[in-house]
Protein backbone atom coordinates (compact mmCIF):
# COMPACT_ATOMS: atom_id res chain seq x y z
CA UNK A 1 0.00 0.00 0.00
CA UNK A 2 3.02 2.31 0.86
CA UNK A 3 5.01 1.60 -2.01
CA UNK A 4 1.96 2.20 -4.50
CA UNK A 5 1.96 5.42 -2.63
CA UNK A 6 5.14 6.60 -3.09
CA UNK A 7 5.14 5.50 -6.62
CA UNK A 8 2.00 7.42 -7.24
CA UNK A 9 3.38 10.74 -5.70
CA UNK A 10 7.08 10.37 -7.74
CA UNK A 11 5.15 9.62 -11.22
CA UNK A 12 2.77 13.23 -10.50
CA UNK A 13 5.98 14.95 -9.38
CA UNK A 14 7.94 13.51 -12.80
CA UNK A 15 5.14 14.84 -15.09
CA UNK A 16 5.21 18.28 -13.22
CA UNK A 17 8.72 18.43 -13.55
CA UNK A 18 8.62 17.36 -17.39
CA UNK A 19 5.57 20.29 -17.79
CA UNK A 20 7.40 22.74 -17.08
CA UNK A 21 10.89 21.95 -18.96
CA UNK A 22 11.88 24.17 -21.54
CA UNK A 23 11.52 22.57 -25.35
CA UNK A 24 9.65 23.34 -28.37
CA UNK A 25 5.99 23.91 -29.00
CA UNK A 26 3.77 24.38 -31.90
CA UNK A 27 4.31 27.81 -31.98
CA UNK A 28 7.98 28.49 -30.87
CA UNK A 29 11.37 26.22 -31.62
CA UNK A 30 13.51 25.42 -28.78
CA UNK A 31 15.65 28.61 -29.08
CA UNK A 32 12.56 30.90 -29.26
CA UNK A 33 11.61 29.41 -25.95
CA UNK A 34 14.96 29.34 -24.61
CA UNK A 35 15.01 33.43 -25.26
CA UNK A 36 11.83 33.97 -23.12
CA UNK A 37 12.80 32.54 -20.20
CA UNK A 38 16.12 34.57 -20.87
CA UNK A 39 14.41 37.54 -21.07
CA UNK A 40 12.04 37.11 -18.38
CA UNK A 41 15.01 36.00 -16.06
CA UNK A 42 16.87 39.32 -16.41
CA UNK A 43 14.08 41.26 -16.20
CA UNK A 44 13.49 39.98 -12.64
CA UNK A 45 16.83 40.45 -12.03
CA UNK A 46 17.44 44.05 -12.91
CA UNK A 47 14.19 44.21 -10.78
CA UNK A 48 15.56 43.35 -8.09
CA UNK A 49 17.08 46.78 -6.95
CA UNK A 50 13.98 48.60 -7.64
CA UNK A 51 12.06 46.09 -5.41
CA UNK A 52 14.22 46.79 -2.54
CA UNK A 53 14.18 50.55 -2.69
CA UNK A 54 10.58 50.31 -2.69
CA UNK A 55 10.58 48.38 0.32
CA UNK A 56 13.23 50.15 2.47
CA UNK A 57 11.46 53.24 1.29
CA UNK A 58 14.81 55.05 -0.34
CA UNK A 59 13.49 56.15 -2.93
CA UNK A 60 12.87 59.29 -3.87
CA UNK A 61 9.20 61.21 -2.68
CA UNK A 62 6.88 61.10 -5.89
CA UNK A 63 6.08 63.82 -8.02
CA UNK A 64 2.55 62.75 -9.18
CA UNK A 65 0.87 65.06 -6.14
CA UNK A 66 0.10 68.96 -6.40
CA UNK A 67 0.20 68.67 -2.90
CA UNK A 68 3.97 68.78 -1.03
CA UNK A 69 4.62 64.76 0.31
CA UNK A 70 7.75 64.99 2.51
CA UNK A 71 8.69 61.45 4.57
């Protein structure tokens, strides 16, 4: 009963894990794919920075308000 189990729960976690591999689809080739992730990767990255500032509050006071907003 165990065993069927645990073979049950690796063959769901295989097929996730092959779901979500890069690889060709009917609309994009393997390289095309490849360059999405790419791009989506550094955009994260270069992210990053902004992400922080916003939550340590450094950056600077926003100008969208008529009305003076000092920290």
């Amino acid at each position: 009963m165990r065993n069927g189990i645990l073979m049950g729960a690796l063959i769901v976690l295989l097929v996730a894990l092959a779901a979500v591999q890069p690889g060709c689809s009917l609309t994009q080739t393997q390289s095309e794919h490849a360059h999405v992730y790419d791009r989506v990767f550094y955009h994260d990255v270069y992210m990053i920075p902004d992400d922080v500032d916003l939550l340590l509050m450094l950056d600077r006071p926003t100008r969208l308000s008529r009305w003076l907003v000092t920290y």
